[in-house]
C-alpha atoms as a PDB file:
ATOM      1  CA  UNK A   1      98.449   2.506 -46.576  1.00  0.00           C
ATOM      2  CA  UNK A   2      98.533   6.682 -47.936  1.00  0.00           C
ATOM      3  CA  UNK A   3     101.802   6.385 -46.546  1.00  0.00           C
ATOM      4  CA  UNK A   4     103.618   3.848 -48.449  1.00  0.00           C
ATOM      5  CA  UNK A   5     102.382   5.286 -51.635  1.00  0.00           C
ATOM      6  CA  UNK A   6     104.402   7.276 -54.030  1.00  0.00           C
ATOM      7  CA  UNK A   7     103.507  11.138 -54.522  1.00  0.00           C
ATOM      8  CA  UNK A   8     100.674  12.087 -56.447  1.00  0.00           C
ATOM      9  CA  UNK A   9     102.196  14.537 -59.370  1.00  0.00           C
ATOM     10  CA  UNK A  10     100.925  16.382 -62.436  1.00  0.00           C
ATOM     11  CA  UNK A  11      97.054  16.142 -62.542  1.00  0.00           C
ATOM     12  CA  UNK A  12      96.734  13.888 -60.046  1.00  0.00           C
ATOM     13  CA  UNK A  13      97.995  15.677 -57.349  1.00  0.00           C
ATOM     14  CA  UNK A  14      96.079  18.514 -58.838  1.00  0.00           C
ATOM     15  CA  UNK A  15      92.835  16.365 -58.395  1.00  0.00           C
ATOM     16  CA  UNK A  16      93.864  15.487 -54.773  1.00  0.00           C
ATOM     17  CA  UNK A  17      94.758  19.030 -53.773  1.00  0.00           C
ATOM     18  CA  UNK A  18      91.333  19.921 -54.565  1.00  0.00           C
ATOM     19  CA  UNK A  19      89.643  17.155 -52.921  1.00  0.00           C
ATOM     20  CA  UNK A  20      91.890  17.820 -49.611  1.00  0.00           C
ATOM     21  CA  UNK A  21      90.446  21.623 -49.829  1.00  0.00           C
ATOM     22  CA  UNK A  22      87.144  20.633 -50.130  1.00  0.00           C
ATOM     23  CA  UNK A  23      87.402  18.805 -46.650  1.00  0.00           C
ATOM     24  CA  UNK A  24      85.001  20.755 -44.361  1.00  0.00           C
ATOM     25  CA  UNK A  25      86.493  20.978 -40.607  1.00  0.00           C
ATOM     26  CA  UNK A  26      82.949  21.774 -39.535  1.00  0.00           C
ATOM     27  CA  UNK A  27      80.664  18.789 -41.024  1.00  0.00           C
ATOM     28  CA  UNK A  28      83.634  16.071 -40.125  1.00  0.00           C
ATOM     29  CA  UNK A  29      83.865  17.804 -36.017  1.00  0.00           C
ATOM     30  CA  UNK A  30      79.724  16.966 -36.736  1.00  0.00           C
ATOM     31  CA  UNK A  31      80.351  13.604 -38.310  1.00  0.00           C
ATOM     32  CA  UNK A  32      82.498  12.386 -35.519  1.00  0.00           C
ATOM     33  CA  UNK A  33      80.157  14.379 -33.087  1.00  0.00           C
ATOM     34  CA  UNK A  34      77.341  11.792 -33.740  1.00  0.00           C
ATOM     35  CA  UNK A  35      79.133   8.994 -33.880  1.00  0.00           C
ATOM     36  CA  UNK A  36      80.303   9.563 -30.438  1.00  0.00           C
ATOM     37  CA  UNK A  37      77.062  10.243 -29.086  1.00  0.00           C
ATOM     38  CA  UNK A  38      75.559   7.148 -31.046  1.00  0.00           C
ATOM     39  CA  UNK A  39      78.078   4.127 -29.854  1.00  0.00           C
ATOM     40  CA  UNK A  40      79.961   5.988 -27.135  1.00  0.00           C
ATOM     41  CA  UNK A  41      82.776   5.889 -28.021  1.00  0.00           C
ATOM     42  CA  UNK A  42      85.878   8.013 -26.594  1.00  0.00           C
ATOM     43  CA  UNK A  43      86.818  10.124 -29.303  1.00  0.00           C
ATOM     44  CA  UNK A  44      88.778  13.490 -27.366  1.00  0.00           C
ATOM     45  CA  UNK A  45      87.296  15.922 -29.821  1.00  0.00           C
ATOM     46  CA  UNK A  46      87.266  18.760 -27.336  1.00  0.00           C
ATOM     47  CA  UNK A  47      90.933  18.878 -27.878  1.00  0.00           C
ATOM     48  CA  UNK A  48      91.046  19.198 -31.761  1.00  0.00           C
ATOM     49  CA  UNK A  49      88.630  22.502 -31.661  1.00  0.00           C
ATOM     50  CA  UNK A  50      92.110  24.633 -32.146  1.00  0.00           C
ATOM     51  CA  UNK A  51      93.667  22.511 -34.256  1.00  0.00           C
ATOM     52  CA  UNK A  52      93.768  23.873 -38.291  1.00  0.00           C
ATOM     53  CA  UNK A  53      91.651  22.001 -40.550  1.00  0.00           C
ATOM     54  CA  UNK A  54      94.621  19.844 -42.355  1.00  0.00           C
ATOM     55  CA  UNK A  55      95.835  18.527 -38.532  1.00  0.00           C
ATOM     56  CA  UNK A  56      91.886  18.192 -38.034  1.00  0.00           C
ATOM     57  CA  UNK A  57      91.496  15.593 -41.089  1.00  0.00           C
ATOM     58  CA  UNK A  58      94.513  13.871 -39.660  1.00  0.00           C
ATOM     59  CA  UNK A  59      92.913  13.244 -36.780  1.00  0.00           C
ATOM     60  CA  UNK A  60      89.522  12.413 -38.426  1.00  0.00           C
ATOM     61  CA  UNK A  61      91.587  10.098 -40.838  1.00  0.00           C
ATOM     62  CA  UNK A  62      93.557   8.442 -37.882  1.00  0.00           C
ATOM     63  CA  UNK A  63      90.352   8.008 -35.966  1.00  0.00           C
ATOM     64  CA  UNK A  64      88.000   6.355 -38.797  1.00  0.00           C
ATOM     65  CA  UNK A  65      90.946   4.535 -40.207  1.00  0.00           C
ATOM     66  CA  UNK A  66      90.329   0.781 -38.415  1.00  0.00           C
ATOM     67  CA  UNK A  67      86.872   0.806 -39.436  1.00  0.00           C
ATOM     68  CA  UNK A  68      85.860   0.007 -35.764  1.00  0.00           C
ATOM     69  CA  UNK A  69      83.974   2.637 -34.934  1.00  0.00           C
ATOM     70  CA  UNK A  70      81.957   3.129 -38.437  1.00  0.00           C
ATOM     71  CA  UNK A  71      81.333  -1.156 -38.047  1.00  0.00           C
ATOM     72  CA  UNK A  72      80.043   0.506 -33.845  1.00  0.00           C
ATOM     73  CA  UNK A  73      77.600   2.996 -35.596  1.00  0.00           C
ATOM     74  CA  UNK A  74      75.795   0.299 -37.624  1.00  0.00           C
ATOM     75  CA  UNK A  75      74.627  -2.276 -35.019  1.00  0.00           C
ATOM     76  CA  UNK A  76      73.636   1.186 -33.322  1.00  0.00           C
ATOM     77  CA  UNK A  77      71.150   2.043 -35.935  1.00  0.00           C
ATOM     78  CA  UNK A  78      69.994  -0.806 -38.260  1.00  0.00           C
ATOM     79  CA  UNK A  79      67.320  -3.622 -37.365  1.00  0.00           C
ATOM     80  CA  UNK A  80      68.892  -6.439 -35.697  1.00  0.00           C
ATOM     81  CA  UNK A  81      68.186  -8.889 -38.555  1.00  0.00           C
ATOM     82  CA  UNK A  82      71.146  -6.524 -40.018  1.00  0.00           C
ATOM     83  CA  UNK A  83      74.025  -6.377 -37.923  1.00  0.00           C
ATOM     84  CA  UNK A  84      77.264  -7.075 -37.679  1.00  0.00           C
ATOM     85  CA  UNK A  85      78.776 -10.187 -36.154  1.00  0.00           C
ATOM     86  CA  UNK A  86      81.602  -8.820 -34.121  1.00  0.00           C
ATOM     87  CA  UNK A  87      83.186 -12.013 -32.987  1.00  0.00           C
ATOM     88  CA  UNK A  88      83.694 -13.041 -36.651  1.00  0.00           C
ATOM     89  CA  UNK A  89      87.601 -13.149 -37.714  1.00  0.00           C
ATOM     90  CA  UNK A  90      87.976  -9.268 -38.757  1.00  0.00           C
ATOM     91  CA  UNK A  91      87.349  -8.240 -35.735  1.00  0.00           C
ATOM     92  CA  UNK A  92      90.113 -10.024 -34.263  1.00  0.00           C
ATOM     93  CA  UNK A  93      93.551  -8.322 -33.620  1.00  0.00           C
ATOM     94  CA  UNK A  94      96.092 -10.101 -36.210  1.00  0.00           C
ATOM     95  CA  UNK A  95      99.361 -10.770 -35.550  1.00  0.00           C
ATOM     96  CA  UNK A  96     101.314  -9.225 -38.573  1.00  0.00           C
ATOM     97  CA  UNK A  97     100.688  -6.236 -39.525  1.00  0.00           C
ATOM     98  CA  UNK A  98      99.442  -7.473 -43.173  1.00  0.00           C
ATOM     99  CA  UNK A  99      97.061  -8.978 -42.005  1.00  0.00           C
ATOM    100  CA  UNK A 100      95.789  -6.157 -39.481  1.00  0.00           C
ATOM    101  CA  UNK A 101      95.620  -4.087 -42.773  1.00  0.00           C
ATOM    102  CA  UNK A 102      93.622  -6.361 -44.472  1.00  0.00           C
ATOM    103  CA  UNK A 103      90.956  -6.292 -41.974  1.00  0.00           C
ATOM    104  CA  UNK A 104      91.078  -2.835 -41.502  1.00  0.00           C
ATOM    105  CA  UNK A 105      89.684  -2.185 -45.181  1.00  0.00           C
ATOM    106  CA  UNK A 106      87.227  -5.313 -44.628  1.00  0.00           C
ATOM    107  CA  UNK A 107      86.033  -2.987 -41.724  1.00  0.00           C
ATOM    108  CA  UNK A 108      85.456  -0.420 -43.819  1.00  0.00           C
ATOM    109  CA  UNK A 109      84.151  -2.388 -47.106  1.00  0.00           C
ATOM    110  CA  UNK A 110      81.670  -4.074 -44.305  1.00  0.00           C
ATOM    111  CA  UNK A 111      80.462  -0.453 -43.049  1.00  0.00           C
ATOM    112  CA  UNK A 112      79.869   0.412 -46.970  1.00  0.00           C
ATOM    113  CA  UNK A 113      78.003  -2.161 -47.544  1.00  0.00           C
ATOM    114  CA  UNK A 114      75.423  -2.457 -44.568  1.00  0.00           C
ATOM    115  CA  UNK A 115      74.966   1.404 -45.520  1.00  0.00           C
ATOM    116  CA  UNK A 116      73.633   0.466 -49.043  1.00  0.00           C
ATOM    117  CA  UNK A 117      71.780  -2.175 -47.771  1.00  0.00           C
ATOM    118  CA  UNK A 118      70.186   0.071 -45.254  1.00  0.00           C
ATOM    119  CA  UNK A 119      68.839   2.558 -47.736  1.00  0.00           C
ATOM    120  CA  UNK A 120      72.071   4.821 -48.299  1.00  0.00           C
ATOM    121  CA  UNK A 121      72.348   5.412 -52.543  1.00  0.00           C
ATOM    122  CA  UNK A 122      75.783   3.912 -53.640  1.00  0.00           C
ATOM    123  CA  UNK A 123      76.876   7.203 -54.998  1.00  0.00           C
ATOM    124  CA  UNK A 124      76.067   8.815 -51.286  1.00  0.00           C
ATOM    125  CA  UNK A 125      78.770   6.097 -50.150  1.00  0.00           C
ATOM    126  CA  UNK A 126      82.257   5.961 -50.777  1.00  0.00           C
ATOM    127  CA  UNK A 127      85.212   3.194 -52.354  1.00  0.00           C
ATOM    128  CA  UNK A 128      87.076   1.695 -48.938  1.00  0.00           C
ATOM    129  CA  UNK A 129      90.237   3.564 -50.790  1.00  0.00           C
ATOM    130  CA  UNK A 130      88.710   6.898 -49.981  1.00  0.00           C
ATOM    131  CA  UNK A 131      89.211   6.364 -46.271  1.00  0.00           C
ATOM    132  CA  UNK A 132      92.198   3.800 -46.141  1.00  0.00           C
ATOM    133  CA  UNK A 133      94.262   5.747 -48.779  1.00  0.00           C
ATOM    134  CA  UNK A 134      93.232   8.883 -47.173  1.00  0.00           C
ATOM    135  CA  UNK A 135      91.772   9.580 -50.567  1.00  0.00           C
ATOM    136  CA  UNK A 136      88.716  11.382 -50.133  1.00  0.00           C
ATOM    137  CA  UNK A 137      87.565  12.228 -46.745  1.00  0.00           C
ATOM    138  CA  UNK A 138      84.829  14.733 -47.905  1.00  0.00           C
ATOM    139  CA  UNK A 139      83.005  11.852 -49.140  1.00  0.00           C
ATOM    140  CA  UNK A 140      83.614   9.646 -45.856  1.00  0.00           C
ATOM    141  CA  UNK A 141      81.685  12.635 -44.547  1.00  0.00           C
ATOM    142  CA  UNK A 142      78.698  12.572 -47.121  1.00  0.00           C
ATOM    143  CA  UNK A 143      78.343   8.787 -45.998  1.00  0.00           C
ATOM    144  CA  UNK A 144      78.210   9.175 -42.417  1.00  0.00           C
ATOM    145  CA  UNK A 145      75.679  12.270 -42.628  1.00  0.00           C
ATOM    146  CA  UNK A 146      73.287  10.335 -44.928  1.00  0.00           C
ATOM    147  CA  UNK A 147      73.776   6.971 -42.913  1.00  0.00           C
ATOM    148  CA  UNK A 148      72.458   9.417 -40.179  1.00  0.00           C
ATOM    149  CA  UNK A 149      69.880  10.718 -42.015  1.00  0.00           C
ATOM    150  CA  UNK A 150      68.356   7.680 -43.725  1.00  0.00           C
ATOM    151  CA  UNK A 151      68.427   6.672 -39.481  1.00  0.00           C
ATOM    152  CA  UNK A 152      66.836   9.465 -38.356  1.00  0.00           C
ATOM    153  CA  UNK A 153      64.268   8.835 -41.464  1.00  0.00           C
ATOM    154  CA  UNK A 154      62.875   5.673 -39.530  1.00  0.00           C
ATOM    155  CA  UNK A 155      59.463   5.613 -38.191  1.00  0.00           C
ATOM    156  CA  UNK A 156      61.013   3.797 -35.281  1.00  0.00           C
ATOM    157  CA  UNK A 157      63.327   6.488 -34.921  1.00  0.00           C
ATOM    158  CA  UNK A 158      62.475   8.348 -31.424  1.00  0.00           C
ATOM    159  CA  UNK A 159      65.735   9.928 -30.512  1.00  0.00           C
ATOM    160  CA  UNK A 160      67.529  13.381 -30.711  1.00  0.00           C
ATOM    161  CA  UNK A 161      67.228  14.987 -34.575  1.00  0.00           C
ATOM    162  CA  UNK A 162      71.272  15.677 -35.602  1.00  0.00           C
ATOM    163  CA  UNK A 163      70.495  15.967 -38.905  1.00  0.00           C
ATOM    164  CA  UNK A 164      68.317  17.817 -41.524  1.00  0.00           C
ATOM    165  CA  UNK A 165      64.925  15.613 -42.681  1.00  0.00           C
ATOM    166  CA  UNK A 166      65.442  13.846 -45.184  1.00  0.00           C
ATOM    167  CA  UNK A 167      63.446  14.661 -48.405  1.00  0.00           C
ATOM    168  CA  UNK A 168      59.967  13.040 -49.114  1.00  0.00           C
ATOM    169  CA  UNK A 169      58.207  12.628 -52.429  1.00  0.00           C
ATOM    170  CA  UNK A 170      55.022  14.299 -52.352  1.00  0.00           C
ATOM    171  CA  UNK A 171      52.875  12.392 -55.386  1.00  0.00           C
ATOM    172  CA  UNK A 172      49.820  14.535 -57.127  1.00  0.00           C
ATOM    173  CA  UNK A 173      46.811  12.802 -58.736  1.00  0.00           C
ATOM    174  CA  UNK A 174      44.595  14.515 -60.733  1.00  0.00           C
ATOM    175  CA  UNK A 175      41.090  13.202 -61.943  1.00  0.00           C
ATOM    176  CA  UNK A 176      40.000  12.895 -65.375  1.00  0.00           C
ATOM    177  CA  UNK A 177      37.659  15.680 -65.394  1.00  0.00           C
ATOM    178  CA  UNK A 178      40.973  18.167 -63.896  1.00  0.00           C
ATOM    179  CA  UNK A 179      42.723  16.964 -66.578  1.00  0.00           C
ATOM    180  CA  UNK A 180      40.262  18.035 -69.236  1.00  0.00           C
ATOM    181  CA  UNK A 181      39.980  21.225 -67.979  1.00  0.00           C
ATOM    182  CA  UNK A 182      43.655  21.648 -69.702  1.00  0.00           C
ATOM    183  CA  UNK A 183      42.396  20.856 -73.091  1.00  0.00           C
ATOM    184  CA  UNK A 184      39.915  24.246 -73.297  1.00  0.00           C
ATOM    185  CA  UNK A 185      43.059  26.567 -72.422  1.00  0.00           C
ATOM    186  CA  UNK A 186      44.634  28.463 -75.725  1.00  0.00           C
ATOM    187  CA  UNK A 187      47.994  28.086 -74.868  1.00  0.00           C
ATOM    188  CA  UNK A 188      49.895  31.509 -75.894  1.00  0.00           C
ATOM    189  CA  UNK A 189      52.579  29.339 -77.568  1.00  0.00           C
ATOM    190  CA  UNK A 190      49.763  28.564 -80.254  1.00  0.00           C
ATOM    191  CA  UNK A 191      49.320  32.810 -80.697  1.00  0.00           C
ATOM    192  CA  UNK A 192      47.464  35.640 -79.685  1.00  0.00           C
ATOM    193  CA  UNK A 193      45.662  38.237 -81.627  1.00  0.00           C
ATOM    194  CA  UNK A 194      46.246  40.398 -78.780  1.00  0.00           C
ATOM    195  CA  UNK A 195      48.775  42.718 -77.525  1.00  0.00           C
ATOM    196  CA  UNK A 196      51.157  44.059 -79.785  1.00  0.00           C
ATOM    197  CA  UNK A 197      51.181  42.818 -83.230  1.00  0.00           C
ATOM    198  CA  UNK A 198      53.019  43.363 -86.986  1.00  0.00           C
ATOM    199  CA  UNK A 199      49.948  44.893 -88.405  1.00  0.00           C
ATOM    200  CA  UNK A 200      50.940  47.953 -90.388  1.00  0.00           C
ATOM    201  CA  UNK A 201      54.960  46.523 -90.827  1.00  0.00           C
ATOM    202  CA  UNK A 202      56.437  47.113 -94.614  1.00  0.00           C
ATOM    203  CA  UNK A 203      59.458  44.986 -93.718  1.00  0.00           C
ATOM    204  CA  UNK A 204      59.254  42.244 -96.457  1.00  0.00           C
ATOM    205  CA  UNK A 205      57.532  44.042 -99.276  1.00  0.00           C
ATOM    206  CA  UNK A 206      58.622  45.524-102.469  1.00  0.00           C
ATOM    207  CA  UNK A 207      59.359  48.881-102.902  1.00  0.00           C
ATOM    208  CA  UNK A 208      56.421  50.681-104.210  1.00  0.00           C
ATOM    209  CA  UNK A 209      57.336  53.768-107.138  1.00  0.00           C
ATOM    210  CA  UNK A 210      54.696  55.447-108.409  1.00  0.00           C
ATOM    211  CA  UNK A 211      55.010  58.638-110.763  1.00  0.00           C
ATOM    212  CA  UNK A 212      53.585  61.818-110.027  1.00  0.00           C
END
């Protein structure tokens, strides 16, 4: 838990105090913004508008933290063949608090993982430490807004657009015959006996003395 641990000092804390500043109140309010519009779920976000961005990524934090919520969003959006059991045992309330934590980051290692296996990139995901140890929100962002968009990507997709398209590759083919026309082109990398040219230049020659 990011509270138990011991203080971050030297370049580590350095490293964290940049991470923490890169936190963007904005894309997490839009984050948490979808997710209560895609499961439901009461998150009192009107009341956090004023708040200043650190007390903001509290509350994100504190509201992400069980893994509940980001385990809600998946059934929401994958096939069905993909979803996740919820009356399997880490869903269940434990009874010591050990425990509880343990299947708080199996929450969250479970809502990584059906995000790969969905289509998200790994490195567009984030390590279960990021969120649990509070140790790099901005990337718990990056993985809810391309869980979203890889969603929203779906030709069975037919709901509200949150988030920006996501990129298609466009692939070129070119006959034979196009690419022969290629071969009859002088490239000016080869030369040019146009434009301006060194004709007329003594640099380089010996130094011609002739008597009167």
């Amino acid at each position: 838990m990011a509270s138990l641990r011991a203080a971050k000092s030297g370049s580590a804390r350095e490293n964290a105090q940049k991470v923490e500043s890169s936190f963007d109140k904005e894309e997490a309010m839009k984050c948490l913004v979808w997710l209560r519009e895609v499961t439901g779920a009461q998150i009192p976000l009107e009341e956090q508008t004023e708040n200043t961005k650190h007390k903001f990524s509290d509350f994100f934090y504190r509201t992400l933290k069980d893994g509940l919520i980001l385990c809600k969003v998946i059934n929401c959006v994958v096939p069905e063949d993909m979803q996740i059991n919820f009356n399997s045992k880490t869903f269940e309330v434990a009874k010591s608090e050990a425990f509880e934590m343990a299947r708080e980051r199996a929450r969250i290692e479970l809502f990584v993982y059906k995000c790969q296996e969905f289509g998200v990139p790994e490195n567009l995901t984030f390590q279960t430490d990021s969120l649990y140890e509070r140790t790099n929100l901005p990337q718990v962002c990056s993985a809810i807004r391309n869980l979203g968009i890889e969603a929203e990507s779906r030709p069975s997709y037919t709901g509200h657009r949150f988030w920006p398209k996501k990129s298609e590759s466009n692939r070129r083919t070119f006959t034979d015959e196009q690419m022969r026309m290629g071969e009859s082109v002088i490239n000016l990398q080869m030369g040019t006996n146009k434009f301006a040219n060194q004709a007329g230049m003594n640099f380089g020659k010996k130094r011609m003395i002739t008597k009167d």
